[in-house]
Protein backbone atom coordinates (compact mmCIF):
# COMPACT_ATOMS: atom_id res chain seq x y z
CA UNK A 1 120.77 106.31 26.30
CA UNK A 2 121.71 106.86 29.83
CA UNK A 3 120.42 106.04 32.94
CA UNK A 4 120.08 108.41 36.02
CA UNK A 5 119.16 106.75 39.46
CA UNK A 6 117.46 109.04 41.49
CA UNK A 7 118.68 108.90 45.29
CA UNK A 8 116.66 108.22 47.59
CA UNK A 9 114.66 106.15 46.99
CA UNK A 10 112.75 102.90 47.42
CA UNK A 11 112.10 101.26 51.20
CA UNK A 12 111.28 104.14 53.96
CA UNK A 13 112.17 103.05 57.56
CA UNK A 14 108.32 102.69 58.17
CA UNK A 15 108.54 99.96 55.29
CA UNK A 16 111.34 98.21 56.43
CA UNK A 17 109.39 98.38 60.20
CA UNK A 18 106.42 96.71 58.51
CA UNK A 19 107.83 93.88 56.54
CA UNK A 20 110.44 92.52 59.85
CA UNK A 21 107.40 93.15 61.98
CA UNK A 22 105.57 90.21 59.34
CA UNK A 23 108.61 88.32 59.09
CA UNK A 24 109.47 88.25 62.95
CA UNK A 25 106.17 87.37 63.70
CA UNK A 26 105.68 84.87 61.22
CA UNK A 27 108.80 83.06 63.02
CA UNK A 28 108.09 83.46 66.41
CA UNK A 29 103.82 82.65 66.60
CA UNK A 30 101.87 79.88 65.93
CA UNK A 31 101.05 80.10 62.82
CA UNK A 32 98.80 81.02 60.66
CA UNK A 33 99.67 84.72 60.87
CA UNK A 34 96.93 87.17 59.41
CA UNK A 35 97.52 90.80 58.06
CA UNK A 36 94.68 93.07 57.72
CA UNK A 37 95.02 94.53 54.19
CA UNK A 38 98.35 94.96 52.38
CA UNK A 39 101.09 95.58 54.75
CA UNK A 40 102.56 98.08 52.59
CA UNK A 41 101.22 99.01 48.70
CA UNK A 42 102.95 96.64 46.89
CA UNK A 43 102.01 93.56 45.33
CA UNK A 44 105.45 92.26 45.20
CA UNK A 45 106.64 92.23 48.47
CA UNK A 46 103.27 91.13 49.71
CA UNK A 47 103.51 88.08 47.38
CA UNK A 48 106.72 87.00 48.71
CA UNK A 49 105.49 87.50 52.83
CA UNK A 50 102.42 85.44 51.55
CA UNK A 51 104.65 82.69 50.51
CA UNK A 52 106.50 82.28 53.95
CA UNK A 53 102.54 81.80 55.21
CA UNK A 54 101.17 85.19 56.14
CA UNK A 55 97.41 85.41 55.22
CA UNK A 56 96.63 88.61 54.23
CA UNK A 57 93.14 89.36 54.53
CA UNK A 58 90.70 93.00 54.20
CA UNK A 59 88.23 92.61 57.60
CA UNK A 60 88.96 91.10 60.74
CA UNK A 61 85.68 88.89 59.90
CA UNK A 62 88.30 86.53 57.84
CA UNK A 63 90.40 86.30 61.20
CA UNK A 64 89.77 83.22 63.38
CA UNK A 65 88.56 83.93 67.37
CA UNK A 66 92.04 83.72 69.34
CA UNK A 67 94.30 84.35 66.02
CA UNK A 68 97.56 86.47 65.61
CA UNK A 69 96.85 89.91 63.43
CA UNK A 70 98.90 92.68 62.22
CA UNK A 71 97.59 95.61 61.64
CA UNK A 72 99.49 97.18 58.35
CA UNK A 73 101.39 100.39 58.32
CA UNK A 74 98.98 102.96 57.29
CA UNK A 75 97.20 102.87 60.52
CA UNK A 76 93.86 101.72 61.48
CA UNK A 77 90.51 103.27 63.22
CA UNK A 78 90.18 102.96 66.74
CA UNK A 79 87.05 100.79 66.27
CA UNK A 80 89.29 97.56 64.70
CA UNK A 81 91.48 98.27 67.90
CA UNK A 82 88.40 97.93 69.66
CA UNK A 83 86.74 94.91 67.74
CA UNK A 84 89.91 92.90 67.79
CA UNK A 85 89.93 92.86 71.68
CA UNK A 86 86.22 92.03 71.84
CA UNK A 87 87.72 89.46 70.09
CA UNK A 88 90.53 88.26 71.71
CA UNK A 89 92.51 88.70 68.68
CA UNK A 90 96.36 88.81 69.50
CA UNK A 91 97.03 92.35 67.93
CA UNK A 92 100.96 93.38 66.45
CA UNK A 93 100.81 97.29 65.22
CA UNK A 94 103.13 97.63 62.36
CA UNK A 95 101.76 101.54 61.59
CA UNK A 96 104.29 103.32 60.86
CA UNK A 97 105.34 105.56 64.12
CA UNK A 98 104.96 108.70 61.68
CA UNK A 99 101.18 108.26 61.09
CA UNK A 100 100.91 107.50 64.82
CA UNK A 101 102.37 110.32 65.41
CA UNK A 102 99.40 112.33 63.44
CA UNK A 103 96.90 110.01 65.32
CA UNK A 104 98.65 111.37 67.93
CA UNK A 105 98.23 114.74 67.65
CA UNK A 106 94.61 114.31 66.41
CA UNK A 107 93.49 113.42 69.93
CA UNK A 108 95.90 116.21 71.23
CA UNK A 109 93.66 118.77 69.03
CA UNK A 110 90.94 117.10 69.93
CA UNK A 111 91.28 117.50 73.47
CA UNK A 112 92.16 121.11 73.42
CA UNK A 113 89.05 122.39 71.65
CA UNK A 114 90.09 122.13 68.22
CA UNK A 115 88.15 121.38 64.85
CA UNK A 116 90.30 119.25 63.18
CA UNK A 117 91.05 119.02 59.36
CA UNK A 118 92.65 116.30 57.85
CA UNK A 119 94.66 117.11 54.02
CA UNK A 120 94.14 113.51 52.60
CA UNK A 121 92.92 111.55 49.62
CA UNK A 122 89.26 110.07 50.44
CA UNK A 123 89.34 106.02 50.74
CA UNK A 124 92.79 105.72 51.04
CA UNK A 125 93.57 103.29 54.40
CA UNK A 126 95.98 106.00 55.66
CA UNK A 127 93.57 108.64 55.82
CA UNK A 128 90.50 105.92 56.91
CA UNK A 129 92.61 105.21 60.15
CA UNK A 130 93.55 108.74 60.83
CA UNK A 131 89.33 109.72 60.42
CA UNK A 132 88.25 106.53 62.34
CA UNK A 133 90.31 108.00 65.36
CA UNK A 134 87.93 110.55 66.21
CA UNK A 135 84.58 109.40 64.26
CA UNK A 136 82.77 112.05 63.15
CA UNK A 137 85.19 114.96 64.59
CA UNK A 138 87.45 115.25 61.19
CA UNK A 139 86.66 117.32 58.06
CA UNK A 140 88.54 116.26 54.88
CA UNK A 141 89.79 118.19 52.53
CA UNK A 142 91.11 116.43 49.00
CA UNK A 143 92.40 119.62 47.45
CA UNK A 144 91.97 123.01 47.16
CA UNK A 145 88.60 123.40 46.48
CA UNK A 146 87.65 121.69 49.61
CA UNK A 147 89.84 124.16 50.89
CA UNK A 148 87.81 126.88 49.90
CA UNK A 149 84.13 125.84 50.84
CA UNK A 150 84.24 123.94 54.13
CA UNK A 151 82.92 125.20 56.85
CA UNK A 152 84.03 125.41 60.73
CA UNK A 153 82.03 125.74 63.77
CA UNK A 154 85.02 128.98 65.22
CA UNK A 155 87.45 130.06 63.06
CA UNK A 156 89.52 130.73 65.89
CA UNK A 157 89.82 127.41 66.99
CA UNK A 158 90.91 125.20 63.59
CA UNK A 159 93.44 122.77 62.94
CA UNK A 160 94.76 120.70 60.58
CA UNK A 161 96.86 117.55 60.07
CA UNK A 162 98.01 115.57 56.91
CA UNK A 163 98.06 112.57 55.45
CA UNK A 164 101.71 111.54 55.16
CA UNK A 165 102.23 110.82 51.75
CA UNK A 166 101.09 113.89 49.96
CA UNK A 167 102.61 116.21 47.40
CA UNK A 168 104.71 118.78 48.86
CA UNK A 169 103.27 121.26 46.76
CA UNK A 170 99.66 120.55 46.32
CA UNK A 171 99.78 120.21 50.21
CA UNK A 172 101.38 123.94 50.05
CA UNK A 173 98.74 124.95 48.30
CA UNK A 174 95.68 123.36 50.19
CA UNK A 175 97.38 125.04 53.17
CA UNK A 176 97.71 128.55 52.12
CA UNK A 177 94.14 128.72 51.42
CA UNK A 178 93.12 127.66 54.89
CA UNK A 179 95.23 130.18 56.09
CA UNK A 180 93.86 132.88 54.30
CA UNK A 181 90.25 131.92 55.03
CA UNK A 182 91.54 131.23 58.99
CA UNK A 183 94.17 133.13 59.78
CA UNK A 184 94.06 131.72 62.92
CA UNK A 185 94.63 128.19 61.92
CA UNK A 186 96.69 126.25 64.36
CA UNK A 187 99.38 124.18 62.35
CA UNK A 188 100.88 121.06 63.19
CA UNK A 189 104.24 121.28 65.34
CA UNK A 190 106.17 119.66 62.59
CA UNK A 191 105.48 118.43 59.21
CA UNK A 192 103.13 115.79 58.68
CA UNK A 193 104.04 115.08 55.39
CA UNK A 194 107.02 111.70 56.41
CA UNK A 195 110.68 112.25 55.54
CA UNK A 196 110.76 110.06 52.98
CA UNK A 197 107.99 111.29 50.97
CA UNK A 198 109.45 115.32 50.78
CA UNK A 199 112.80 113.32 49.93
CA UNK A 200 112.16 111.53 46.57
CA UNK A 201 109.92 114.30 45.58
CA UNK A 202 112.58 116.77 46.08
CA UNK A 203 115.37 114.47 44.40
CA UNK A 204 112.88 113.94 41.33
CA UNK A 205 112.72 117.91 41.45
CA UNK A 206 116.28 118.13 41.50
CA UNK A 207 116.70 115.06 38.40
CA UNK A 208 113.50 116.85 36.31
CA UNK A 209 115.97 119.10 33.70
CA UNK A 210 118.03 116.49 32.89
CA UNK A 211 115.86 113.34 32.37
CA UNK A 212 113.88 113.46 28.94
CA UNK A 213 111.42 110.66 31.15
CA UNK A 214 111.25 109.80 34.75
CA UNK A 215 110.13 106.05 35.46
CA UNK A 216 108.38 105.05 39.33
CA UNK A 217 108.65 102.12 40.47
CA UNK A 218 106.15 101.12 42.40
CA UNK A 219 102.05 100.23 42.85
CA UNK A 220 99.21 101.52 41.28
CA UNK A 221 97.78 102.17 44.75
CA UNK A 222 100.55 103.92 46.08
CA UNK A 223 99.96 107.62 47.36
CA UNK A 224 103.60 108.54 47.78
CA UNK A 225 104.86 106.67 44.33
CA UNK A 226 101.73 108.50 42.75
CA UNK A 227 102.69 111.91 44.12
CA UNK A 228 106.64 111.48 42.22
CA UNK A 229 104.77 110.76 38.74
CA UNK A 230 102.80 113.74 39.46
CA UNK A 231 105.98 115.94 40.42
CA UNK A 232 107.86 114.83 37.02
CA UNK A 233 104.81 115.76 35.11
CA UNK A 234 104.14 119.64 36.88
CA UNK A 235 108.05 119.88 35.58
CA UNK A 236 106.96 119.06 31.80
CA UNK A 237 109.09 116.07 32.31
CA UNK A 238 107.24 113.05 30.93
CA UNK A 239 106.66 109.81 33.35
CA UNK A 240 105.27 106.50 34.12
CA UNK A 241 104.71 104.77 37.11
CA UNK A 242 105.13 100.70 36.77
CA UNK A 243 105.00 97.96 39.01
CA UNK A 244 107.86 96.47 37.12
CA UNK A 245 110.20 95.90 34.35
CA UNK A 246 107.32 94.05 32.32
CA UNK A 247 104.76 97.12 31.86
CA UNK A 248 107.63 99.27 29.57
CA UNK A 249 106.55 100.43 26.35
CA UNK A 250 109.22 100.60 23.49
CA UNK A 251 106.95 103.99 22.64
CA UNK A 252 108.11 105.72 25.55
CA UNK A 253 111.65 105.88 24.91
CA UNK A 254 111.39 107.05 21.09
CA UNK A 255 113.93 109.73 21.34
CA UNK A 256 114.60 109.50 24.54
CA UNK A 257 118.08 110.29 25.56
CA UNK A 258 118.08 110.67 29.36
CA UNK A 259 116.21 108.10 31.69
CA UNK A 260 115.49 109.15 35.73
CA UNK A 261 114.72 105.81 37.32
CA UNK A 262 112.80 106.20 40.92
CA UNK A 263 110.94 103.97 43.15
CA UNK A 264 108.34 104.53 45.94
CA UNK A 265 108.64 104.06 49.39
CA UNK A 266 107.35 100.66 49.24
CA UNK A 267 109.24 99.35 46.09
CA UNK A 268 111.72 96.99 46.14
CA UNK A 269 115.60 97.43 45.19
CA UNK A 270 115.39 94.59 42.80
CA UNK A 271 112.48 96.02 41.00
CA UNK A 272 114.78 98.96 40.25
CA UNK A 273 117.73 97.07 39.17
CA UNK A 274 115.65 94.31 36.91
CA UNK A 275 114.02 97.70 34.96
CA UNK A 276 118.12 98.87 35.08
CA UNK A 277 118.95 95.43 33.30
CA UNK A 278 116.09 95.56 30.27
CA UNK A 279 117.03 98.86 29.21
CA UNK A 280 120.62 98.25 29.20
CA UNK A 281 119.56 94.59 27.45
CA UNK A 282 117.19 96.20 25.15
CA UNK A 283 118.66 99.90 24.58
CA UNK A 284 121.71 99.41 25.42
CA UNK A 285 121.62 101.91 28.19
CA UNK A 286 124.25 102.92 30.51
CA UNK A 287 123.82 103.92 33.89
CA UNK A 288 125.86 106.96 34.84
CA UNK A 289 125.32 106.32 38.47
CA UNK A 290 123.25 107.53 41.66
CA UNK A 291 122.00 110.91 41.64
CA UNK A 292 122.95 112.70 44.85
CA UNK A 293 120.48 113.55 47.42
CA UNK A 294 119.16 113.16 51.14
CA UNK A 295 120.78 110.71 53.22
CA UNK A 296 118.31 108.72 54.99
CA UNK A 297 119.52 106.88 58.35
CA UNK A 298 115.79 106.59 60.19
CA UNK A 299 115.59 103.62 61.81
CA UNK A 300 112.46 103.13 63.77
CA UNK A 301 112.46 100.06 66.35
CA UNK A 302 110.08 97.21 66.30
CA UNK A 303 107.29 96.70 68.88
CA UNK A 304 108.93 95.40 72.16
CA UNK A 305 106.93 91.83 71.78
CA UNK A 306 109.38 91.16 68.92
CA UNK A 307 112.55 92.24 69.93
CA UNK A 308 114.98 89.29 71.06
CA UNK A 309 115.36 89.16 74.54
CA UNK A 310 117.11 86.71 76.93
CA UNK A 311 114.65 86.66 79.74
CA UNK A 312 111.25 86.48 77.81
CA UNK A 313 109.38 83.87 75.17
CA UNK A 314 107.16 85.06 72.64
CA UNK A 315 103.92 84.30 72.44
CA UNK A 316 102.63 80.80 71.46
């Protein structure tokens, strides 16, 4: 058996963001430190940020008057914004700047007469921030039969935006359909869907003839780690998404000559290699190396309240 690592993937530079934003403030506030919901979608590295003391917590009812919160990085509605102030909650954003940037733009639309439509997957905290924005102003659409039945006030004035952790394709889809129906449908400037999403999709694309099975790395309530499973399986390819190295099946690999090993944007590196290090153990698999693709070098800074600085002391 042989082992194919797809490349990229793993930690985005919104991930990375998120977790120093946790870490920096857990070493620079008073503690206790609260997070509202999981930081990122993974149980893992929110495990290990809850054992240097961050309290991770769903509602901002759990958070103490006067407390330190982080808001995670899928975004949140302007009405926590709002509540956390009433509050006096000390706030630290760690949404990642790409789903600002389709906040962003939402309010942009907004302002200039637009209907909005938002491509998205209905509860998903993501797409819950990017509604609560403009309450009551954005129409979603979950696929493309949404896509063929909503309705808009003047066709002549409709937009839409994504959710940034979509499939390529289905998103493709969804799209051309609300073009057809509105051919004057104002699209965004630039892709919604992040960098990091289109690139492990693509590189699972690019692994799909060769691999026999595809494994994901990464949580059960990840969009983006969902969306590669999804990709290996439109190319006949079969794949499993696990959280780690414990939830393999001896079934799956009955036959099985070529292994694709991916993770989502929120995975770990060392969830990768310990899956690496059972099939070698148990299979005696060899890994043939990385699979070229994308170079990622997105860096994306961290709010100016954490960066070192010589003349300035962080809040107590």
């Amino acid at each position: 058996m042989r082992i194919i690592l797809v490349r990229p993937r793993g930690f985005c530079a919104g991930v990375v963001r998120a977790i120093e934003i946790v870490e920096r403030s857990l070493d620079l506030f008073s503690n206790p430190i609260y997070v509202r919901h999981e930081i990122v979608h993974n149980r893992h590295v929110v495990d290990d940020l809850r054992s240097k003391g961050a309290i991770f917590v769903e509602s901002l009812d759990e958070v103490p008057d006067g407390a330190s919160v982080i808001f995670s990085a899928h975004g949140v509605a302007k009405e926590v914004w709002t509540k956390a102030k009433k509050r006096g909650l000390h706030t630290v954003d760690a949404t990642c700047p790409l789903v600002t940037k389709v906040h962003l733009q939402a309010h942009r639309l907004d302002r200039m007469g637009f209907e909005i439509l938002l491509i998205g997957h209905e509860g998903h905290p993501e797409v819950e921030g990017t509604m609560g924005q403009l309450p009551g102003k954005i129409k979603l659409i979950q696929n493309v039969a949404d896509a063929e039945c909503i309705d808009v006030r003047d066709p002549e004035r409709v937009s839409y935006v994504t959710q940034t952790t979509l499939s390529v394709d289905d998103t493709s889809d969804i799209v051309a359909v609300l073009q057809r129906r509105f051919p004057a449908l104002h699209a965004p400037p630039t892709d919604d869907i992040c960098y990091a999403t289109q690139n492990r999709q693509a590189a699972v694309k690019d692994v799909a003839d060769e691999a026999d099975l595809v494994l994901v790395i990464g949580a059960v309530n990840s969009s983006n780690s969902n969306r590669l499973v999804e990709v290996a399986a439109a190319r006949d390819v079969a794949a499993h998404l696990i959280e780690s190295a414990e939830q393999l099946e001896d079934h799956w690999f009955e036959g099985v000559e070529t292994v694709a090993i991916t993770a989502g944007a929120s995975a770990p590196e060392y969830l990768v290699q310990e899956v690496v290090q059972h099939l070698r153990d148990t299979y005696g698999a060899e890994v043939e190396g990385d699979l070229d693709g994308s170079d990622e070098d997105v860096y994306f800074p961290l709010p100016r309240e954490l960066k070192p600085t010589t003349d300035s002391k962080p809040r107590p």
